[in-house]
Protein backbone atom coordinates (compact mmCIF):
# COMPACT_ATOMS: atom_id res chain seq x y z
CA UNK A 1 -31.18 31.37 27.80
CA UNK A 2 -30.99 29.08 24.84
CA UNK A 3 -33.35 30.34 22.47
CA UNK A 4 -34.89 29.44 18.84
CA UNK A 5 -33.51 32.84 17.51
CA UNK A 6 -30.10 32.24 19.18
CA UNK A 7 -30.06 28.62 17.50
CA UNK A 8 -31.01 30.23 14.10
CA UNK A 9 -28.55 33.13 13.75
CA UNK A 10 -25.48 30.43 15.00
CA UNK A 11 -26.26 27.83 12.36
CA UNK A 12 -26.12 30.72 9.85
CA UNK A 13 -22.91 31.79 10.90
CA UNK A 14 -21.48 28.31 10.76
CA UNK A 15 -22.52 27.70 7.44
CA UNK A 16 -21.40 31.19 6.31
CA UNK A 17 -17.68 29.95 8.49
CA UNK A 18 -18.22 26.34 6.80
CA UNK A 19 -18.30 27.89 3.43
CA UNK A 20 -15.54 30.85 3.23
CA UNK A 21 -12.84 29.58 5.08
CA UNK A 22 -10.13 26.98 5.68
CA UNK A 23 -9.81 24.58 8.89
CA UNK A 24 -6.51 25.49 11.02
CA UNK A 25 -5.79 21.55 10.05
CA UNK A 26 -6.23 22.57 6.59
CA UNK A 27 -3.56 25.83 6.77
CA UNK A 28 -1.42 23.61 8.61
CA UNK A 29 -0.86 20.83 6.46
CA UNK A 30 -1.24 23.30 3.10
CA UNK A 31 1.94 25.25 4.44
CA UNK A 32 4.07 22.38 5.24
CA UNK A 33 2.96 20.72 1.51
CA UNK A 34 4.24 23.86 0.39
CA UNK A 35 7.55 23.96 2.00
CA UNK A 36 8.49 20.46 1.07
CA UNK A 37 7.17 20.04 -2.46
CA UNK A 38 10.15 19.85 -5.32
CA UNK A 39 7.79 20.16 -8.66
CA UNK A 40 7.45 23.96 -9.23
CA UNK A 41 4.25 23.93 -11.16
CA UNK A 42 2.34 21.74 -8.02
CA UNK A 43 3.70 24.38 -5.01
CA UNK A 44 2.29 27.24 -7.40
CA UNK A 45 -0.64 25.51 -7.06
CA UNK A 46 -1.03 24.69 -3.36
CA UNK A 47 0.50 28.19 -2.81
CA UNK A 48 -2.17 29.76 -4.74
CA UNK A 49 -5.20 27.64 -2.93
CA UNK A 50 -3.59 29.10 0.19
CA UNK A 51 -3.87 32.56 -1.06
CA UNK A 52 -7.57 31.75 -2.13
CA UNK A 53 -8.35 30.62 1.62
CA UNK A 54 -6.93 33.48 3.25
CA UNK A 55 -8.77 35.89 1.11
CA UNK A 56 -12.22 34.38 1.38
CA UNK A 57 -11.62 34.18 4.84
CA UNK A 58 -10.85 37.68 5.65
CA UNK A 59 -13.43 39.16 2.83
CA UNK A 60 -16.42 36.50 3.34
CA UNK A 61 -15.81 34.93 -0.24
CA UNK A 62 -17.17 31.10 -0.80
CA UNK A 63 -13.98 28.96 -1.10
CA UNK A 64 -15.42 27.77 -4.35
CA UNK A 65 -18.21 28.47 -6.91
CA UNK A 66 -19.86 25.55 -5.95
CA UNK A 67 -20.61 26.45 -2.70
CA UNK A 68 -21.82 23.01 -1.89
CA UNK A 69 -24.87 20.97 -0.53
CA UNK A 70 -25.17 21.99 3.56
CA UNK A 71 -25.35 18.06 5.43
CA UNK A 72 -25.80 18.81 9.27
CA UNK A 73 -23.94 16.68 11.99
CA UNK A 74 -26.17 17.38 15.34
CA UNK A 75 -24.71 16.54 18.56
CA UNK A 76 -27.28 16.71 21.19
CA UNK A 77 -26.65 16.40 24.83
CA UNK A 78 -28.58 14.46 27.14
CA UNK A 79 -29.37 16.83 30.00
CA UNK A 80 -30.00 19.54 27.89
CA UNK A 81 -34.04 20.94 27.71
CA UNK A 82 -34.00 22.19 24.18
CA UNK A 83 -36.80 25.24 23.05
CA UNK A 84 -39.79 24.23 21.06
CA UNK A 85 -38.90 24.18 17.34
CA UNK A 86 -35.15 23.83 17.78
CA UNK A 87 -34.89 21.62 14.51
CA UNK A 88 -36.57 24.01 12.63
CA UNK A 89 -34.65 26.79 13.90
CA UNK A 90 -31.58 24.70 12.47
CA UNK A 91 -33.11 24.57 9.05
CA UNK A 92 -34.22 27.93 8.97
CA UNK A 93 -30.47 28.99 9.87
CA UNK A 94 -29.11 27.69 6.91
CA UNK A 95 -31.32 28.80 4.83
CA UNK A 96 -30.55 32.11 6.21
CA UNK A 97 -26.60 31.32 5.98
CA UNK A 98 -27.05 30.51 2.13
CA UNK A 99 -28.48 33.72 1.25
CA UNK A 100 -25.78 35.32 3.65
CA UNK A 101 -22.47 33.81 1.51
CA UNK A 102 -24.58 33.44 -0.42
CA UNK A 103 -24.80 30.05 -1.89
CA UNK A 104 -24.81 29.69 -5.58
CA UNK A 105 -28.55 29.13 -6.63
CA UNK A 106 -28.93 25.66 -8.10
CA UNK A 107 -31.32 23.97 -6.92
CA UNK A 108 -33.72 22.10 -9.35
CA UNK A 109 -37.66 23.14 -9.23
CA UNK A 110 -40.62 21.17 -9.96
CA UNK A 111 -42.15 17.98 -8.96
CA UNK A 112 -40.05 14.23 -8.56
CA UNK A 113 -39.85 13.51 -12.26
CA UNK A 114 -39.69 17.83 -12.95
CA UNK A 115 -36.76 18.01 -10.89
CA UNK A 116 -34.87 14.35 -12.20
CA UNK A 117 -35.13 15.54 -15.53
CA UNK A 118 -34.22 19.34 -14.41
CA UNK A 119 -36.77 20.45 -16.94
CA UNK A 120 -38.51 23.37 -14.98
CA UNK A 121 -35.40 25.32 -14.58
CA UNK A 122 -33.46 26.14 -11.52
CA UNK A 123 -34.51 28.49 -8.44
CA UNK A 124 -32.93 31.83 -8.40
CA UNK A 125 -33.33 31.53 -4.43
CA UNK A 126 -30.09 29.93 -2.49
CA UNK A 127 -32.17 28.97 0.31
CA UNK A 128 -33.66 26.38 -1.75
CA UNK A 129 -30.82 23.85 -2.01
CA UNK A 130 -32.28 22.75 1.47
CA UNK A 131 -30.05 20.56 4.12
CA UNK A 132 -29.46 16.56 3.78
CA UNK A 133 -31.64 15.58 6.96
CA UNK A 134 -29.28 15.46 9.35
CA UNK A 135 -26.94 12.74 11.16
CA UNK A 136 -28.22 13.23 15.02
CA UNK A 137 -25.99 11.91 17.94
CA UNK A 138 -26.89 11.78 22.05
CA UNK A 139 -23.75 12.94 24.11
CA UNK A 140 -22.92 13.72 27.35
CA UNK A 141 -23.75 16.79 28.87
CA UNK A 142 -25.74 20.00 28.47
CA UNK A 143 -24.80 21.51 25.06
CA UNK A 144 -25.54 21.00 21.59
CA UNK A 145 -23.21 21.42 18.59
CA UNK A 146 -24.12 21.78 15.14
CA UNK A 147 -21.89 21.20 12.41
CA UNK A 148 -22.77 22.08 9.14
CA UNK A 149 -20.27 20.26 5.97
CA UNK A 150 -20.44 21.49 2.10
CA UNK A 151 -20.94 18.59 -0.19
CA UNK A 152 -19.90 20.10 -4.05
CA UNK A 153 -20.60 18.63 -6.72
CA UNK A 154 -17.04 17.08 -8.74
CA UNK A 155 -16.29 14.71 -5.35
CA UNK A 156 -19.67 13.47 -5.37
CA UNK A 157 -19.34 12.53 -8.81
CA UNK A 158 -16.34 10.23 -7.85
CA UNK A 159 -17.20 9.25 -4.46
CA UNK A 160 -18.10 5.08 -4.05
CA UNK A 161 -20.07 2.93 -1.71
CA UNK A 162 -20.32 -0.75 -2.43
CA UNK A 163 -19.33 -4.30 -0.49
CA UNK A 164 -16.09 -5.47 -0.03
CA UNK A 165 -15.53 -9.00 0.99
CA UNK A 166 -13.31 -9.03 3.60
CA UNK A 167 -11.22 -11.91 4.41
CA UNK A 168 -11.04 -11.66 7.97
CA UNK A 169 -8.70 -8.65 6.79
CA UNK A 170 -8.56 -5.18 7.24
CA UNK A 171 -5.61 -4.75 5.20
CA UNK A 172 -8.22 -6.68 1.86
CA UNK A 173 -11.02 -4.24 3.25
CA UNK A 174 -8.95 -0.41 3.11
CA UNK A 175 -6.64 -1.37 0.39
CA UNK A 176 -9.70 -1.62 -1.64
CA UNK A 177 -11.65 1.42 -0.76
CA UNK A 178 -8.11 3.11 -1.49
CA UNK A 179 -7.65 1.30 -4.41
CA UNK A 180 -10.66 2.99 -5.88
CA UNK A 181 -9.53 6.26 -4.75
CA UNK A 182 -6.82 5.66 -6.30
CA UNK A 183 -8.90 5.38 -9.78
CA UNK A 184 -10.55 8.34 -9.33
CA UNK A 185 -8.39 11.06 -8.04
CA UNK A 186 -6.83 11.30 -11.49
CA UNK A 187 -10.28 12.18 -12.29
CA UNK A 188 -11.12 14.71 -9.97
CA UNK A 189 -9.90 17.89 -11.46
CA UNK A 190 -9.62 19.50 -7.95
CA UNK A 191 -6.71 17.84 -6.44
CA UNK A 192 -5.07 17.35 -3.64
CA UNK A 193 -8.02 16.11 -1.68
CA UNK A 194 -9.04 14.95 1.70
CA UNK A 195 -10.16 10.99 1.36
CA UNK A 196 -13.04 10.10 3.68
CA UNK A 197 -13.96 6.61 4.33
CA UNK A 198 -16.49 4.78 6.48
CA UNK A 199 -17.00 1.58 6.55
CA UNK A 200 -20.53 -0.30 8.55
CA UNK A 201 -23.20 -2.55 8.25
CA UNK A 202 -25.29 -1.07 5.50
CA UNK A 203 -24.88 1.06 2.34
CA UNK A 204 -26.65 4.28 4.31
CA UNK A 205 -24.05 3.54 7.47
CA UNK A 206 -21.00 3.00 5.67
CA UNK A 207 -22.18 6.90 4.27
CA UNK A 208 -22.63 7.83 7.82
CA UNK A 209 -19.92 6.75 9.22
CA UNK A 210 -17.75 8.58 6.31
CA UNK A 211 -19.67 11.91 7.02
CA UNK A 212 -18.49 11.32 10.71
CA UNK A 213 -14.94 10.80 9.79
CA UNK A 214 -15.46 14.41 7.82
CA UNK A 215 -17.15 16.05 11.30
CA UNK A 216 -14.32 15.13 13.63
CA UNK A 217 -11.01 14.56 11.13
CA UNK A 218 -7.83 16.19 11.52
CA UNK A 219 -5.06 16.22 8.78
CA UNK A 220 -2.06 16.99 11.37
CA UNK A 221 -3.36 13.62 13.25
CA UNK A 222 -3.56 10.70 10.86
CA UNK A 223 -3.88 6.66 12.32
CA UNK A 224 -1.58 4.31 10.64
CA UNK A 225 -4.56 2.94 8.04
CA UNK A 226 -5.44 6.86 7.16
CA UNK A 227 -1.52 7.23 6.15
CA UNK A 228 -1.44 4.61 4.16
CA UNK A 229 -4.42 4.69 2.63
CA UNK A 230 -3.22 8.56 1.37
CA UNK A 231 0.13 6.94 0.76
CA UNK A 232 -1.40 4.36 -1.79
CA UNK A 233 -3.55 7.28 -3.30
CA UNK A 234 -0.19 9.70 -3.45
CA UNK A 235 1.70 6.82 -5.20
CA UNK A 236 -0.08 8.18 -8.40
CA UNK A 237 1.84 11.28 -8.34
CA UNK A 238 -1.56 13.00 -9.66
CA UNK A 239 -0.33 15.88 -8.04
CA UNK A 240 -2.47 19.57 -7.62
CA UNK A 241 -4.49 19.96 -10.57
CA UNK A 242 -3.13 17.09 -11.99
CA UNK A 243 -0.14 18.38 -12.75
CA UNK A 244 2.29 16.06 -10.78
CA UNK A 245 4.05 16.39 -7.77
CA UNK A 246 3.55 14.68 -3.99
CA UNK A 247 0.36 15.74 -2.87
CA UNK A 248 -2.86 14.17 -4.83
CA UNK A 249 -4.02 13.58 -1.17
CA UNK A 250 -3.57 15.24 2.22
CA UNK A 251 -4.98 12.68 4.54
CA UNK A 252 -7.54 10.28 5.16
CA UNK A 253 -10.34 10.13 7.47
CA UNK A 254 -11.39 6.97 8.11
CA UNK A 255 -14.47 6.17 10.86
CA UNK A 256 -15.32 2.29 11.53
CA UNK A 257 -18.61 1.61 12.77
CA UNK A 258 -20.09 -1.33 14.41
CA UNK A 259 -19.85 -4.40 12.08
CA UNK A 260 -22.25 -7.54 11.80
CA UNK A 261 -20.96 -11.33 11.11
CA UNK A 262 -21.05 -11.56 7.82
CA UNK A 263 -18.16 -12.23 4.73
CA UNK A 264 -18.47 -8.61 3.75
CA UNK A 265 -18.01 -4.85 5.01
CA UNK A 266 -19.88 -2.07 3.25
CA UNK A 267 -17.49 0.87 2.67
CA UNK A 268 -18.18 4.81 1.21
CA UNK A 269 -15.03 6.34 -0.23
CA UNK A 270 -15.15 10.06 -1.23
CA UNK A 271 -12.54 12.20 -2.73
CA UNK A 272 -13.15 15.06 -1.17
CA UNK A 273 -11.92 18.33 -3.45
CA UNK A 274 -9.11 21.07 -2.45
CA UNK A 275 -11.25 23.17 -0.38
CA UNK A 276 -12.52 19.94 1.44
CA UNK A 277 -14.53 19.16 3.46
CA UNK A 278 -15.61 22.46 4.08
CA UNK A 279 -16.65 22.54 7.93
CA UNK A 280 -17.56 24.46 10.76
CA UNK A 281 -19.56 24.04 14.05
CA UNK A 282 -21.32 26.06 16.18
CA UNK A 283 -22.32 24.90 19.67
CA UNK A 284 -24.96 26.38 22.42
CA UNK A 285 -24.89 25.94 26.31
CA UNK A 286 -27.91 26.19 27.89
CA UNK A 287 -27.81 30.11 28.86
CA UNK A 288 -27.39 30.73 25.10
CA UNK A 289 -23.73 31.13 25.02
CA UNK A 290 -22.52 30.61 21.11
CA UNK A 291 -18.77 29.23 20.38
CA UNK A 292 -17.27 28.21 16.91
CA UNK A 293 -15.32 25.53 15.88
């Protein structure tokens, strides 16, 4: 039986998995980078974020010191009778995850302006960088799936969202959103990255829709616009680290969302760091079997 307790100790786990350890995609594509790279100072690199992975996978280490802001993707199915208090049990599950890894404890204390001006100090409590409310999606079926993504800090800081004009082109549309990766991975520090896109309606769906792309992306299958968008991006030769080579990005995820008529598209571009995106799920049936993804 699917129960609140069940739903709580999962969603800690996931974030714990989300948090400590890389994506099979992730291995994958790092190993063949690896093999084929020529400059000697960028395959130490991706050889040693490999090393990093494996080691924080076997021993429960976070990937990274920042361990990241937890945004939840909920897929809920339609014929499935959930247990009073199952959102809570969510929340209460990563809190409990956090103090598990444990999270590094920054979150800011005090009231609206307190916490703007972060001039209360920080809680010493990892539980208290709480959850992004969470993207919710109906599905088919009887199960739900939670998956839990770690936002840190340096991709945020060169992500984008803003209004393209389009042209009655896609080609004017992604070409832009890459062009501005394009500006920014140089900046990033943490290279080679994962570049999620979305593009929709409105500022908050064009965000959406690139947290979507994150939930269900794969680097070892890429669409024609996700290769070349990380083939104008890699054209920089930023390299790992910046220190030149091939591989400033590893892929693209790119989700498209329903569009209005209108002359422009709203896209959200984010650079998302070596260790990125950082993802897990965890999904329940309703006898309370747990799998993870």
């Amino acid at each position: 039986m699917l129960t609140i307790e069940k739903i709580r100790e999962g969603v800690g786990k996931c974030l714990v998995k989300s948090g400590t350890t890389y994506r099979a995609d992730q291995f994958e594509i790092y190993k063949n980078a690896i093999a084929k790279e020529t400059n000697k100072n960028a395959k130490w690199v991706l050889e040693r974020l490999v090393e990093n992975a494996e080691v924080a996978g076997k021993r429960g280490f976070p990937l990274c010191d920042d361990t990241g802001i937890p945004h939840l993707y909920l897929e809920v199915g339609d014929d499935l009778d959930l247990p009073k208090g199952w959102l809570s049990a969510i929340h209460e599950g990563v809190a409990q995850g956090l103090k598990t890894m444990p999270g590094r404890p920054m979150a800011v204390k005090g009231n609206d302006i307190e916490r703007v001006e972060q001039s209360v100090g920080l809680s010493d409590d990892p539980a208290d960088v709480l959850p992004v409310p969470a993207i919710t999606k109906p599905v088919p079926g009887n199960r739900l799936s939670v998956t839990v993504l770690l936002f840190g800090g340096g991709p945020e800081i060169r992500a984008k969202t803003y209004r393209v004009y389009h042209k009655r082109s896609i080609k004017t549309v992604l070409e832009e959103g890459a062009s501005w990766m394009a500006a920014e991975v140089k900046n990033l520090g943490c290279t080679p990255c994962t570049i999620a896109m979305g593009v929709g309606r409105s500022h908050t769906e064009a965000s959406m829709r690139m947290v979507e792309a994150m939930r269900h992306g794969d680097l070892r299958k890429q669409s024609e616009w996700e290769r070349k968008i990380t083939d104008i991006v890699n054209a920089g030769k930023v390299g790992p680290l910046g220190l030149g080579g091939d591989y400033s990005v590893m892929g693209t995820f790119l989700k498209i969302g329903p569009l209005r008529a209108s002359g422009i598209r709203v896209v959200c571009a984010r650079p998302c760091c070596c260790v990125e995106p950082r993802r897990a799920t965890v999904s329940f049936d309703p006898a309370g079997a747990i799998t993870f993804d």
